[in-house]
PDB file of N, CA and C in Angstrom:
ATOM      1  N   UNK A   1      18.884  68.615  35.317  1.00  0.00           N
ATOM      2  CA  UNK A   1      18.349  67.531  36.076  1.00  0.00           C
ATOM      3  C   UNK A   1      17.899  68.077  37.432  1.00  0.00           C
ATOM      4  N   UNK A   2      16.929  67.608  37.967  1.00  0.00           N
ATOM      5  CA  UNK A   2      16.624  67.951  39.251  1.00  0.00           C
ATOM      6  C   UNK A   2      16.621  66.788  40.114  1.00  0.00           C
ATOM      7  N   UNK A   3      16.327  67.142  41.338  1.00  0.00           N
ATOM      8  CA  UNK A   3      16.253  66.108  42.392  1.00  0.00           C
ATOM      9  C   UNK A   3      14.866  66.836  43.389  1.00  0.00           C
ATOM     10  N   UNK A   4      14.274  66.033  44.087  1.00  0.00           N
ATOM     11  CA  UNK A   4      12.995  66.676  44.405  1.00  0.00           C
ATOM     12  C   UNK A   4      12.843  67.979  44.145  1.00  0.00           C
ATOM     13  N   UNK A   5      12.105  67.974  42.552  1.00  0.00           N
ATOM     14  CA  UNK A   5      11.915  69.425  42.334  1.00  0.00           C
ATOM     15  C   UNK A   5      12.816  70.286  42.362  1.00  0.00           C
ATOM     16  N   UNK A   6      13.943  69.847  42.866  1.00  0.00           N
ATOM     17  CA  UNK A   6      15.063  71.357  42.468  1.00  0.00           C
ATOM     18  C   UNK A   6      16.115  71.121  41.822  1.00  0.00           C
ATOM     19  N   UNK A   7      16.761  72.200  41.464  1.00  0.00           N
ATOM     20  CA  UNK A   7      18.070  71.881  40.025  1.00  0.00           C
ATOM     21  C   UNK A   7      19.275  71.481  41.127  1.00  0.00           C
ATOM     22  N   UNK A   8      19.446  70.170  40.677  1.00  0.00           N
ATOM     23  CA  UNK A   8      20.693  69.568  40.832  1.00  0.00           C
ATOM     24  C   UNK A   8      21.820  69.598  40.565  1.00  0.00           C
ATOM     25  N   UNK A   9      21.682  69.046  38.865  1.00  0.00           N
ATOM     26  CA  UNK A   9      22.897  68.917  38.045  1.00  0.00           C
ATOM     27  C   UNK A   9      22.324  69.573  36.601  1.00  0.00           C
ATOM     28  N   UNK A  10      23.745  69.790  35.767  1.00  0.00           N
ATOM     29  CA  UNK A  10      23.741  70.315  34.875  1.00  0.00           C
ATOM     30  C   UNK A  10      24.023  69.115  33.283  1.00  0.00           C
ATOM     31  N   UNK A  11      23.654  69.359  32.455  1.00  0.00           N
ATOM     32  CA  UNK A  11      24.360  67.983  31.555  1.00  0.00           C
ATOM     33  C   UNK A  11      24.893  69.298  30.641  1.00  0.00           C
ATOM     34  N   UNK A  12      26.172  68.694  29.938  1.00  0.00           N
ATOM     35  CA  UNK A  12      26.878  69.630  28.887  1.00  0.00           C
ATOM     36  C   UNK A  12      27.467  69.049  27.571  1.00  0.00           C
ATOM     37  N   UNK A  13      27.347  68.917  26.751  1.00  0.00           N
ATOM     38  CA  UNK A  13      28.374  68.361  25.723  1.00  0.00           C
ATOM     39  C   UNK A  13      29.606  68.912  26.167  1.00  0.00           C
ATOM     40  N   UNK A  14      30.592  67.992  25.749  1.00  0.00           N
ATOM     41  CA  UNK A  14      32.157  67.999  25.945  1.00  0.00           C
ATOM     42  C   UNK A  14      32.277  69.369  24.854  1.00  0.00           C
ATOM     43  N   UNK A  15      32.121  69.446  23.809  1.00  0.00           N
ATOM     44  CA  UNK A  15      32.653  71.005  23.334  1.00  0.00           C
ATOM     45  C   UNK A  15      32.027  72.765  24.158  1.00  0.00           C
ATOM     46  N   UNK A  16      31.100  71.958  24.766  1.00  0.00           N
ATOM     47  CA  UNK A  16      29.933  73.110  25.299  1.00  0.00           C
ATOM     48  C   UNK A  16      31.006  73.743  26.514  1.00  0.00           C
ATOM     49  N   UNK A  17      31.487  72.093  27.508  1.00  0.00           N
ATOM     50  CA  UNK A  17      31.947  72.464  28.508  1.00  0.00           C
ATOM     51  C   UNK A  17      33.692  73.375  28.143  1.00  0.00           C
ATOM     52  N   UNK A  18      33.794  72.821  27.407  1.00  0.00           N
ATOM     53  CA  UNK A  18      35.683  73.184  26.873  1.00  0.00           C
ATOM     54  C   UNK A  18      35.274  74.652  26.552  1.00  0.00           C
ATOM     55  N   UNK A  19      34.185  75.142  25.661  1.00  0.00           N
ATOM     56  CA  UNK A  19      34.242  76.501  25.550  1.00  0.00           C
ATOM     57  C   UNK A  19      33.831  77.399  26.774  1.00  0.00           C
ATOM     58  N   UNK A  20      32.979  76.939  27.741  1.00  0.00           N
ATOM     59  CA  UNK A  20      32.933  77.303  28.990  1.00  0.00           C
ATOM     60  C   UNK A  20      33.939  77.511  29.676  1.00  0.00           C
ATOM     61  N   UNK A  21      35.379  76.588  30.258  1.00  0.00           N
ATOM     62  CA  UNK A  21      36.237  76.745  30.358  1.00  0.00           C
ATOM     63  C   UNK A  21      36.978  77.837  29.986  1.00  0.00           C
ATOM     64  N   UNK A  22      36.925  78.166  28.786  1.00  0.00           N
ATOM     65  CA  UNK A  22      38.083  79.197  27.585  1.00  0.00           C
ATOM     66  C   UNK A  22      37.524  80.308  28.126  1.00  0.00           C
ATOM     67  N   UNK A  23      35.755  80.565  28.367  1.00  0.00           N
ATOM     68  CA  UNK A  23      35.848  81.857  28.210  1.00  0.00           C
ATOM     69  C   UNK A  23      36.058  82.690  29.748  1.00  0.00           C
ATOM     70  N   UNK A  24      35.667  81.249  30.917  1.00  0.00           N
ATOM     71  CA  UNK A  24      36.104  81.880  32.216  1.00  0.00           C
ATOM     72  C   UNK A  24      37.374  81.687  32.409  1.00  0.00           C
ATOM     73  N   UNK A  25      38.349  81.120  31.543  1.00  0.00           N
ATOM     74  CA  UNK A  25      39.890  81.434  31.201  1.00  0.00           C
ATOM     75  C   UNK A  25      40.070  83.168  31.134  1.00  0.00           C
ATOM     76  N   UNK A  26      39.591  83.425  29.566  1.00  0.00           N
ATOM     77  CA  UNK A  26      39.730  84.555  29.203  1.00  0.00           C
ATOM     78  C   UNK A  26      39.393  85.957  29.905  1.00  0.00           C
ATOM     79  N   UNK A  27      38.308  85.416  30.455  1.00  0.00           N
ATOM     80  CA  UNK A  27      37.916  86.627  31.732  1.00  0.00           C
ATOM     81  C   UNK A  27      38.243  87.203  32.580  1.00  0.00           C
ATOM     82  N   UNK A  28      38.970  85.308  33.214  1.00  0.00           N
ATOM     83  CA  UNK A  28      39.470  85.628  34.329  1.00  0.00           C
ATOM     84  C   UNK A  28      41.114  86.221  34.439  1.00  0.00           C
ATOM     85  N   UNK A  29      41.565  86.374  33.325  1.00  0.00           N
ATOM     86  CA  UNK A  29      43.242  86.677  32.392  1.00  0.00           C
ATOM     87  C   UNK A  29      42.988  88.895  32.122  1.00  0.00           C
ATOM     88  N   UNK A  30      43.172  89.514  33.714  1.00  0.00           N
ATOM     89  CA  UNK A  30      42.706  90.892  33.456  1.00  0.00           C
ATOM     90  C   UNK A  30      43.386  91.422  32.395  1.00  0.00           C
ATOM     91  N   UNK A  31      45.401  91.053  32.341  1.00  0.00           N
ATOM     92  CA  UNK A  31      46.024  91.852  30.820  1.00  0.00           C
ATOM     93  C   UNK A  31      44.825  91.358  29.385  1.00  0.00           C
ATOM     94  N   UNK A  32      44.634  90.262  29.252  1.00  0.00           N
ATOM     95  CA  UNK A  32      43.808  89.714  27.530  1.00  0.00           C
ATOM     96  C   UNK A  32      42.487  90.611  27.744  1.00  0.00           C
ATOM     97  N   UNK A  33      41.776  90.562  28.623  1.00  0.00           N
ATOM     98  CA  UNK A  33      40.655  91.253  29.003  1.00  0.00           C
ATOM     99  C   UNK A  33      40.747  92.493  28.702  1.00  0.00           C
ATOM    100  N   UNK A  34      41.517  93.455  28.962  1.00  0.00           N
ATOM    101  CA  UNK A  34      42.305  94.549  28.773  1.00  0.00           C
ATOM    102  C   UNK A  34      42.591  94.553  27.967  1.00  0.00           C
ATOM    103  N   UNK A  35      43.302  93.959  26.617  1.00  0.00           N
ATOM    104  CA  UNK A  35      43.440  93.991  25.770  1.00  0.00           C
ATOM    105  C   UNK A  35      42.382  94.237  24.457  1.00  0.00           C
ATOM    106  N   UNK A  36      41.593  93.402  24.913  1.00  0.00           N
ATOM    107  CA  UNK A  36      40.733  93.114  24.497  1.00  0.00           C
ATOM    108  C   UNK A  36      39.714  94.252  24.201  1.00  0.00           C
ATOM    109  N   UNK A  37      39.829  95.122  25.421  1.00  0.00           N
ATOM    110  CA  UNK A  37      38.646  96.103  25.650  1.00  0.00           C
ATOM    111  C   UNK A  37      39.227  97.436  24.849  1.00  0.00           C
ATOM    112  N   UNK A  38      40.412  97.197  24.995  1.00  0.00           N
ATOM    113  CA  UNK A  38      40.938  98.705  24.133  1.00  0.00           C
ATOM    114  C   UNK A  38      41.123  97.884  22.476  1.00  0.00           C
ATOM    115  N   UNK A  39      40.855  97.114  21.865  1.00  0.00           N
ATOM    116  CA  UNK A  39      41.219  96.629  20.811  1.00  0.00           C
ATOM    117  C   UNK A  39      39.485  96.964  19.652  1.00  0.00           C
ATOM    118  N   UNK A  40      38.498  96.781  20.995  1.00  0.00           N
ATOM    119  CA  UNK A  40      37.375  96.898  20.895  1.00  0.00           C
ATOM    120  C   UNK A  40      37.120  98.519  20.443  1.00  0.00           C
ATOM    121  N   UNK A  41      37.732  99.259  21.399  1.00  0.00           N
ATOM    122  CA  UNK A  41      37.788 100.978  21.481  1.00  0.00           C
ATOM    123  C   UNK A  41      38.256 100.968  20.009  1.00  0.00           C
ATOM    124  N   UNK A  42      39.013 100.762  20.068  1.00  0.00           N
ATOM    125  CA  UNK A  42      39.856 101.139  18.483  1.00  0.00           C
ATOM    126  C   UNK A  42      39.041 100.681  17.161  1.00  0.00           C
ATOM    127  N   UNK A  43      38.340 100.111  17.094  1.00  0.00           N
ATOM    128  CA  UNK A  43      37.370  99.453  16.066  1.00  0.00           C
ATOM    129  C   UNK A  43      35.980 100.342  16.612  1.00  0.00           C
ATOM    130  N   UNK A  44      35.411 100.261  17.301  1.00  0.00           N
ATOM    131  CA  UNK A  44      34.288 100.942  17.391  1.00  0.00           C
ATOM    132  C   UNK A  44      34.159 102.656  17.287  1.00  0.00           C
ATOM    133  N   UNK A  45      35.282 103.174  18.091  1.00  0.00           N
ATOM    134  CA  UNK A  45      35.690 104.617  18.134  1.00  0.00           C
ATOM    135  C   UNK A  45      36.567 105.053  17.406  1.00  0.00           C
ATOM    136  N   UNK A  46      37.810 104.612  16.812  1.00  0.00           N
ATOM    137  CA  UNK A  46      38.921 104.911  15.890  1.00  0.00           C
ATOM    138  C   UNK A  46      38.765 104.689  14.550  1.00  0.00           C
ATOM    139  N   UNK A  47      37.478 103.744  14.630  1.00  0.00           N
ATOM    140  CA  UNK A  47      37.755 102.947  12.996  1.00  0.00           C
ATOM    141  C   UNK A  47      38.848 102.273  12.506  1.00  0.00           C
ATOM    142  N   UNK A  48      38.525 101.124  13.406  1.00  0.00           N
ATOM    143  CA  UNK A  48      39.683 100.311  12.930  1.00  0.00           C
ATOM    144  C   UNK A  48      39.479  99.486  11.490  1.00  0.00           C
ATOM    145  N   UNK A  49      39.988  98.504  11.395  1.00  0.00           N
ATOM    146  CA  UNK A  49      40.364  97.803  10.199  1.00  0.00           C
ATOM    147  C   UNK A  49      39.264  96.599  10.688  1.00  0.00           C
ATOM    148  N   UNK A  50      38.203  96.605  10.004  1.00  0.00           N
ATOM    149  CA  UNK A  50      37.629  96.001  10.328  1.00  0.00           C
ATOM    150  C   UNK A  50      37.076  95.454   9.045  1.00  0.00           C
ATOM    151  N   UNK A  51      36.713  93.797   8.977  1.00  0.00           N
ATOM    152  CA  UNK A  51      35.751  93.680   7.600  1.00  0.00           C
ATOM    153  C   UNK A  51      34.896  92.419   8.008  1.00  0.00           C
ATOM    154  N   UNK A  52      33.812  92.083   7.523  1.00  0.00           N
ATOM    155  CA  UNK A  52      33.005  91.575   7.471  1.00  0.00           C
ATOM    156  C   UNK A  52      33.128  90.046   6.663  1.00  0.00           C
ATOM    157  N   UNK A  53      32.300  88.649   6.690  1.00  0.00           N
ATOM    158  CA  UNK A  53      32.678  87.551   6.299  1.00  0.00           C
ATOM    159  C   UNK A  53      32.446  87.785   4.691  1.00  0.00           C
ATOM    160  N   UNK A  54      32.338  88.304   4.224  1.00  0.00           N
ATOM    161  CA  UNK A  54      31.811  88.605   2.771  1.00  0.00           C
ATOM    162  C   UNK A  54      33.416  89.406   2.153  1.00  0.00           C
ATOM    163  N   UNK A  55      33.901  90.373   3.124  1.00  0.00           N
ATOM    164  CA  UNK A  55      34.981  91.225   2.590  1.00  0.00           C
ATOM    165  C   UNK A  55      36.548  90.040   3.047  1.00  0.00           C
ATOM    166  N   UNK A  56      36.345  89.474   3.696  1.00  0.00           N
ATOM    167  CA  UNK A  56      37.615  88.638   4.206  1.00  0.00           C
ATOM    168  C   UNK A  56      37.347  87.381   3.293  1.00  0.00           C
ATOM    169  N   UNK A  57      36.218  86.876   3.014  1.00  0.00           N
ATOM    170  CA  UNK A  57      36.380  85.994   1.575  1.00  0.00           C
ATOM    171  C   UNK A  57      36.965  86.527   0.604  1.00  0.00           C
ATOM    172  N   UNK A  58      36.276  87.650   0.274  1.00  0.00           N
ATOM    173  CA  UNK A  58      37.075  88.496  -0.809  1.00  0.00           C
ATOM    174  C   UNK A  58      38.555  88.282  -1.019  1.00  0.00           C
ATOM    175  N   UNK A  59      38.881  88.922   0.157  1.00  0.00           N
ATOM    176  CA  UNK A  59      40.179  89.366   0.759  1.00  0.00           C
ATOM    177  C   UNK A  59      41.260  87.968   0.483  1.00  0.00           C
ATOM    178  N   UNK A  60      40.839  86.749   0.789  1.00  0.00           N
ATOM    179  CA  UNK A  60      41.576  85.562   0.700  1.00  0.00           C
ATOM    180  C   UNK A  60      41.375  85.249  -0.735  1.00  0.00           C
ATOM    181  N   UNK A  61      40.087  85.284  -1.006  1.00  0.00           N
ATOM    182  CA  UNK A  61      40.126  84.712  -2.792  1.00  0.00           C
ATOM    183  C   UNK A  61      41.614  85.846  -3.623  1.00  0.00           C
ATOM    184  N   UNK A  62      41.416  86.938  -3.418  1.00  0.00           N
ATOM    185  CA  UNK A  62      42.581  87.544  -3.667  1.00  0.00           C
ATOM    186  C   UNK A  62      43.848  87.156  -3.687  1.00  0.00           C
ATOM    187  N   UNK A  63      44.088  86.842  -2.014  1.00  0.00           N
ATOM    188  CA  UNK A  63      45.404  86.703  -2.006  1.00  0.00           C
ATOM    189  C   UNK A  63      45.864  85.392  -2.358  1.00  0.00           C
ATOM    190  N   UNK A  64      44.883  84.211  -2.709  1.00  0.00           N
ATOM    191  CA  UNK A  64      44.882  83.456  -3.150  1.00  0.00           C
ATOM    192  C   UNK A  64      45.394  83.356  -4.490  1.00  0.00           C
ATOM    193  N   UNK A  65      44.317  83.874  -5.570  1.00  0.00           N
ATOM    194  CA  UNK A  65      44.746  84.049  -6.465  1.00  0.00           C
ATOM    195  C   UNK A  65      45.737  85.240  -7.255  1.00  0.00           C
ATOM    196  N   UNK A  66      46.413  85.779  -6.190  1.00  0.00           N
ATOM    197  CA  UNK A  66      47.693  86.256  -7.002  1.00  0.00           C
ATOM    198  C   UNK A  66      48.997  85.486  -5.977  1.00  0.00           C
ATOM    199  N   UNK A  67      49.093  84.264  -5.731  1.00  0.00           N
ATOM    200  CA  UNK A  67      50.023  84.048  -4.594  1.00  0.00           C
ATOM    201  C   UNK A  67      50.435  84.036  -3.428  1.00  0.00           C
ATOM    202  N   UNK A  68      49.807  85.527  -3.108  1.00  0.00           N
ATOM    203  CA  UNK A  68      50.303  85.286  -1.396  1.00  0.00           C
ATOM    204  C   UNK A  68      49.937  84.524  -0.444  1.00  0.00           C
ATOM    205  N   UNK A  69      49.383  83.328  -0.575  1.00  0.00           N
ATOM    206  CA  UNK A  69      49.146  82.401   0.274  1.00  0.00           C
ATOM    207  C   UNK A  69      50.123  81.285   0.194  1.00  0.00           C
ATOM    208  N   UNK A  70      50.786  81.249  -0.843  1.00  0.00           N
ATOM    209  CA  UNK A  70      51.973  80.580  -0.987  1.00  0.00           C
ATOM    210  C   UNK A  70      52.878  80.404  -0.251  1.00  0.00           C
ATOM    211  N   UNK A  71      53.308  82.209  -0.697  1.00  0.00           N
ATOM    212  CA  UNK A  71      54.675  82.876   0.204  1.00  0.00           C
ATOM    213  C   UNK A  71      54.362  83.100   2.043  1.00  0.00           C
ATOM    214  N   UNK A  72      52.858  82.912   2.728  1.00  0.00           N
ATOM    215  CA  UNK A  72      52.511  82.804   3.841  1.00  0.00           C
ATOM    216  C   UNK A  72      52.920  81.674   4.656  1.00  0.00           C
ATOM    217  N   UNK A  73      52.218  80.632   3.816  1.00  0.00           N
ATOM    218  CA  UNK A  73      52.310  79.522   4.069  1.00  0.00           C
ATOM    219  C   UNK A  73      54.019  79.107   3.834  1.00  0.00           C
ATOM    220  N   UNK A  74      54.696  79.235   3.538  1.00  0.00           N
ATOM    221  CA  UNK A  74      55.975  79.026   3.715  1.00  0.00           C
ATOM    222  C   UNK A  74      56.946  80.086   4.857  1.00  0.00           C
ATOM    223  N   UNK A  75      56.157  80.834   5.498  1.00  0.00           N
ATOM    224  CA  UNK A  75      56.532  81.685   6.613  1.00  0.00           C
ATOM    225  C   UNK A  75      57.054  82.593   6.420  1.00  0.00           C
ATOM    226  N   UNK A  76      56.619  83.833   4.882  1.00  0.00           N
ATOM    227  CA  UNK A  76      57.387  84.522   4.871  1.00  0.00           C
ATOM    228  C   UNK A  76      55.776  85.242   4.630  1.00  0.00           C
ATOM    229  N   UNK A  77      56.068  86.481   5.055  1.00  0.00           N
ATOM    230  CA  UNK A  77      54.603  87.926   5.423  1.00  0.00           C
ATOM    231  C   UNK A  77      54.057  87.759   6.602  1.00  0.00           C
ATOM    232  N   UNK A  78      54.119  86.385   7.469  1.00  0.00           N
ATOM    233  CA  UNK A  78      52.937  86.411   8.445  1.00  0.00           C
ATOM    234  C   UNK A  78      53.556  87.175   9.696  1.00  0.00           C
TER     235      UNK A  78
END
């Protein structure tokens, strides 16, 4: 929105603004940030354990169908 010609105000959806919030939460949180950045190192430079939405479907149809979502969901592996 403007007001003579210049930016005033902003309009946001309520989920727009809540994730706005989270992420100058997260930013502003230097240990998660930090965390974050070496977690990054380890996947990009170490080869971490990493999989893709195609391999983690996989991955659940699996554990799905032999049980272990059972024994998860009742709080035992997680």
């Amino acid at each position: 929105m403007t007001r003579n010609g210049h930016r005033a105000a902003v309009l946001l959806g309520a989920d727009d603004y809540d994730a706005l919030r989270e992420t100058i939460a997260v930013l502003s949180d230097t240990d998660l940030l930090a965390a974050h950045l070496v977690g990054r190192v380890e996947v990009e430079v170490e080869g971490g354990d990493v999989v893709d939405a195609q391999g983690l479907a996989r991955l659940m149809r699996d554990a799905r169908s032999s049980g272990e979502c059972a024994s998860q969901a009742r709080g035992i592996g997680w």
